[in-house]
N, C-alpha and C. Protein backbone atom coordinates (compact mmCIF):
# COMPACT_ATOMS: atom_id res chain seq x y z
N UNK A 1 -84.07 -27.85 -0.23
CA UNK A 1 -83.60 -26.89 -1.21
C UNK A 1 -82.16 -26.48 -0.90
N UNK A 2 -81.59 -25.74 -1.86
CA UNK A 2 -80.37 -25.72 -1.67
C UNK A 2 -79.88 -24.34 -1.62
N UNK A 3 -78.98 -23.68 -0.66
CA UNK A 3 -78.87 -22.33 -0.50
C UNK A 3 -78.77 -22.14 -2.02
N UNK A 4 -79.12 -20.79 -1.88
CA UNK A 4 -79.11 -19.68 -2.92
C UNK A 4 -77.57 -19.44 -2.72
N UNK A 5 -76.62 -18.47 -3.06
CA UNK A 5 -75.12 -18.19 -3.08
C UNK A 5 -74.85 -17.28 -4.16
N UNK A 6 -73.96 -16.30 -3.98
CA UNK A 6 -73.91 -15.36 -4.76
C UNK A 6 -72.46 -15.82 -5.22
N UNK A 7 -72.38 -15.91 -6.76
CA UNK A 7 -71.22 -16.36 -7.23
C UNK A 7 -70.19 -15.51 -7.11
N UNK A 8 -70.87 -14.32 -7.37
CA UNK A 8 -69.28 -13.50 -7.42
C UNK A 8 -68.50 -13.11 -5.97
N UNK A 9 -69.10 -13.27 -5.22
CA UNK A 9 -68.63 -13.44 -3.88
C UNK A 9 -67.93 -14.06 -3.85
N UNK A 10 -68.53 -15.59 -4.33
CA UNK A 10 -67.69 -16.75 -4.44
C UNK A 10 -65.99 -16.54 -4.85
N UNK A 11 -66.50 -15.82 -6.03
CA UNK A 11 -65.26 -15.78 -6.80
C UNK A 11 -63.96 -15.10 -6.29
N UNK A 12 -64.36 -13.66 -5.84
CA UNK A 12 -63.95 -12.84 -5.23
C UNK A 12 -62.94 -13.75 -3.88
N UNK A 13 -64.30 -14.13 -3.12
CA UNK A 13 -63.22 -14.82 -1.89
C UNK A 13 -62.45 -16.25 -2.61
N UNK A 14 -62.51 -16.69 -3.46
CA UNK A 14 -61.74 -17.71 -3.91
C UNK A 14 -59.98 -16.98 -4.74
N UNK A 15 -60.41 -15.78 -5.37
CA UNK A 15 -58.94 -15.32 -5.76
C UNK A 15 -58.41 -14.23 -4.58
N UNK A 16 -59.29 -13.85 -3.49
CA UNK A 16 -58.24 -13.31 -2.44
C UNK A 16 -57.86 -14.46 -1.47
N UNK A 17 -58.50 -15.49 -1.49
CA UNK A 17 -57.48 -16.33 -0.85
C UNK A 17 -55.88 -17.26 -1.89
N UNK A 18 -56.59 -17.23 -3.46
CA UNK A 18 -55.04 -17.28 -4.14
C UNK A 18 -54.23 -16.14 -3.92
N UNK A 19 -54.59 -15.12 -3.87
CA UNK A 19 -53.29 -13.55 -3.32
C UNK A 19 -52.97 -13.92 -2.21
N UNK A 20 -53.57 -14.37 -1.30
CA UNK A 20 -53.19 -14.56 0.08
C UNK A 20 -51.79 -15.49 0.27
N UNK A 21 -52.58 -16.56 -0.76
CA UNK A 21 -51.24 -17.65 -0.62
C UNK A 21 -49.81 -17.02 -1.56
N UNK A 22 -50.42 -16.81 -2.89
CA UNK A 22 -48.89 -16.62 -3.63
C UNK A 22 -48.29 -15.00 -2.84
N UNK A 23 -48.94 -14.17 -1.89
CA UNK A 23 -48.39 -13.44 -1.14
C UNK A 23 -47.38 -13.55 0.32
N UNK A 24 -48.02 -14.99 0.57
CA UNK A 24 -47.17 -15.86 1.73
C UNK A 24 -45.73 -16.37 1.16
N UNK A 25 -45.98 -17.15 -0.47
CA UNK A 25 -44.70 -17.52 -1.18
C UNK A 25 -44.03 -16.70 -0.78
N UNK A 26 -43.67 -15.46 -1.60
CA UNK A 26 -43.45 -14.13 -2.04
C UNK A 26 -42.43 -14.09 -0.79
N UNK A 27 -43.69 -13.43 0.47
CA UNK A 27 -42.70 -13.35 1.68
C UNK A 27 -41.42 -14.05 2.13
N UNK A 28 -42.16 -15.71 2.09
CA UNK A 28 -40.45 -16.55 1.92
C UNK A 28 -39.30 -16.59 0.85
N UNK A 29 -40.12 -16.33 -0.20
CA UNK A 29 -38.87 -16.24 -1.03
C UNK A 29 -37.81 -14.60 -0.98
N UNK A 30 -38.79 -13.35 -0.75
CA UNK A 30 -37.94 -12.32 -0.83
C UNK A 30 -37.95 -11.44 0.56
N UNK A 31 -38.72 -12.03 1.02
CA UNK A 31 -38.53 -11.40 2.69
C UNK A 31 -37.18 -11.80 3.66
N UNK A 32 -36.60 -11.81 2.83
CA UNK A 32 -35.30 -12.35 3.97
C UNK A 32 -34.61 -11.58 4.04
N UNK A 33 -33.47 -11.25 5.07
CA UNK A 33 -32.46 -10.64 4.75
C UNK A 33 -31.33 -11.13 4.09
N UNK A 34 -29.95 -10.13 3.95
CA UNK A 34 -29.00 -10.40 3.13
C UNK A 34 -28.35 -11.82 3.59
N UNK A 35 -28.12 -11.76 4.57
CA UNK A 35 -27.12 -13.01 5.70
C UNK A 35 -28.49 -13.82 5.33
N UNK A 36 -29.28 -14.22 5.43
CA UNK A 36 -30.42 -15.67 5.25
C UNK A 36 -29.94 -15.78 4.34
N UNK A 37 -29.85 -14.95 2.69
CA UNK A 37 -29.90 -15.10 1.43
C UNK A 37 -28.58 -15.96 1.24
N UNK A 38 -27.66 -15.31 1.58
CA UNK A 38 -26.17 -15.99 0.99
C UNK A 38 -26.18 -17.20 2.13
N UNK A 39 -26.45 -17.40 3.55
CA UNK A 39 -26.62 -18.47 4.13
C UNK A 39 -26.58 -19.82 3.31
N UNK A 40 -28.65 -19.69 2.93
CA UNK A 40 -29.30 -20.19 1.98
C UNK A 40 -28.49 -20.59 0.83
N UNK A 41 -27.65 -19.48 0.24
CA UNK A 41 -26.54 -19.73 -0.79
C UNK A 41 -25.69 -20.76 -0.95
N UNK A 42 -25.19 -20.41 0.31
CA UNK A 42 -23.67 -20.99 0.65
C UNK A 42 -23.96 -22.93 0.87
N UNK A 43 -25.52 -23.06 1.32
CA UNK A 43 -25.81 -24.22 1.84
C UNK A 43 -25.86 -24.86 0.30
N UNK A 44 -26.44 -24.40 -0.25
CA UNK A 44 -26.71 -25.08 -1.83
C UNK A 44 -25.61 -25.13 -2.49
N UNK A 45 -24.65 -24.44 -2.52
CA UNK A 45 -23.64 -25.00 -3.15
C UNK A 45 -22.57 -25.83 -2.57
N UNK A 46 -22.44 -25.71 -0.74
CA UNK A 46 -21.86 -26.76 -0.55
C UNK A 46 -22.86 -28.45 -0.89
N UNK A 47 -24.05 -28.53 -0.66
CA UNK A 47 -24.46 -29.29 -0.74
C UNK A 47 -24.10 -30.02 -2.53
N UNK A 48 -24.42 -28.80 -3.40
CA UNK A 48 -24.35 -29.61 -4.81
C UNK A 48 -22.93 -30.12 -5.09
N UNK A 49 -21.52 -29.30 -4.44
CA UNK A 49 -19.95 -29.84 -4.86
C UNK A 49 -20.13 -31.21 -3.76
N UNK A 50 -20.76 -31.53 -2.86
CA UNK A 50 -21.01 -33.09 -2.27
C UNK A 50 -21.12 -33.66 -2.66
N UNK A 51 -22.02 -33.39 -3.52
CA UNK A 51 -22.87 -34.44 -4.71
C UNK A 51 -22.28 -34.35 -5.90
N UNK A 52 -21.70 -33.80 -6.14
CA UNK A 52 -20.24 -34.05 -7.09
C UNK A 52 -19.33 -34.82 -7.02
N UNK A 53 -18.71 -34.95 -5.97
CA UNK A 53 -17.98 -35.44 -5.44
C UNK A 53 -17.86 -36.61 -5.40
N UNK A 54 -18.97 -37.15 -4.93
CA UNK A 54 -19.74 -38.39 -4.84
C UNK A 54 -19.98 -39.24 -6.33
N UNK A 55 -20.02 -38.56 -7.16
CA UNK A 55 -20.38 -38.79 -8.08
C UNK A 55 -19.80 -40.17 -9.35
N UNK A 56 -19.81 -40.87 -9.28
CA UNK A 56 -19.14 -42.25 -9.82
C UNK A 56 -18.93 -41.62 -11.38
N UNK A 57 -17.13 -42.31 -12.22
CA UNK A 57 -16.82 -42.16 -13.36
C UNK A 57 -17.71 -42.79 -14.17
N UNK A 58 -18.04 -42.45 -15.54
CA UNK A 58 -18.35 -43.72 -15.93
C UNK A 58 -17.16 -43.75 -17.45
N UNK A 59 -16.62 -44.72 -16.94
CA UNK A 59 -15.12 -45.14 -18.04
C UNK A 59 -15.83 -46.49 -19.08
């Protein structure tokens, strides 16, 4: 036979472990400080004028 199981339990622990995770996102995306943020910044836009740079005409 097959356990019995209470669904809403189920349910319950299935969307506090989705809060759990999109609460972990969250932390990385806005838990940083100011200096990480513009860091983070500064890296992405040197990286994208690289790749500009790089970038072949097309004539």
């Amino acid at each position: 036979m097959a356990d019995i199981i209470n669904l809403k339990q189920v349910r319950k622990r299935r969307e506090k472990a989705e809060k759990e995770k999109r609460a972990e996102t969250n932390r990385a995306r806005f838990g940083r400080t100011k200096v990480e943020r513009q860091g983070e910044e500064t890296a992405r836009v040197k990286a994208e004028k690289s790749l500009d740079q790089h970038r072949l005409d097309e004539d």
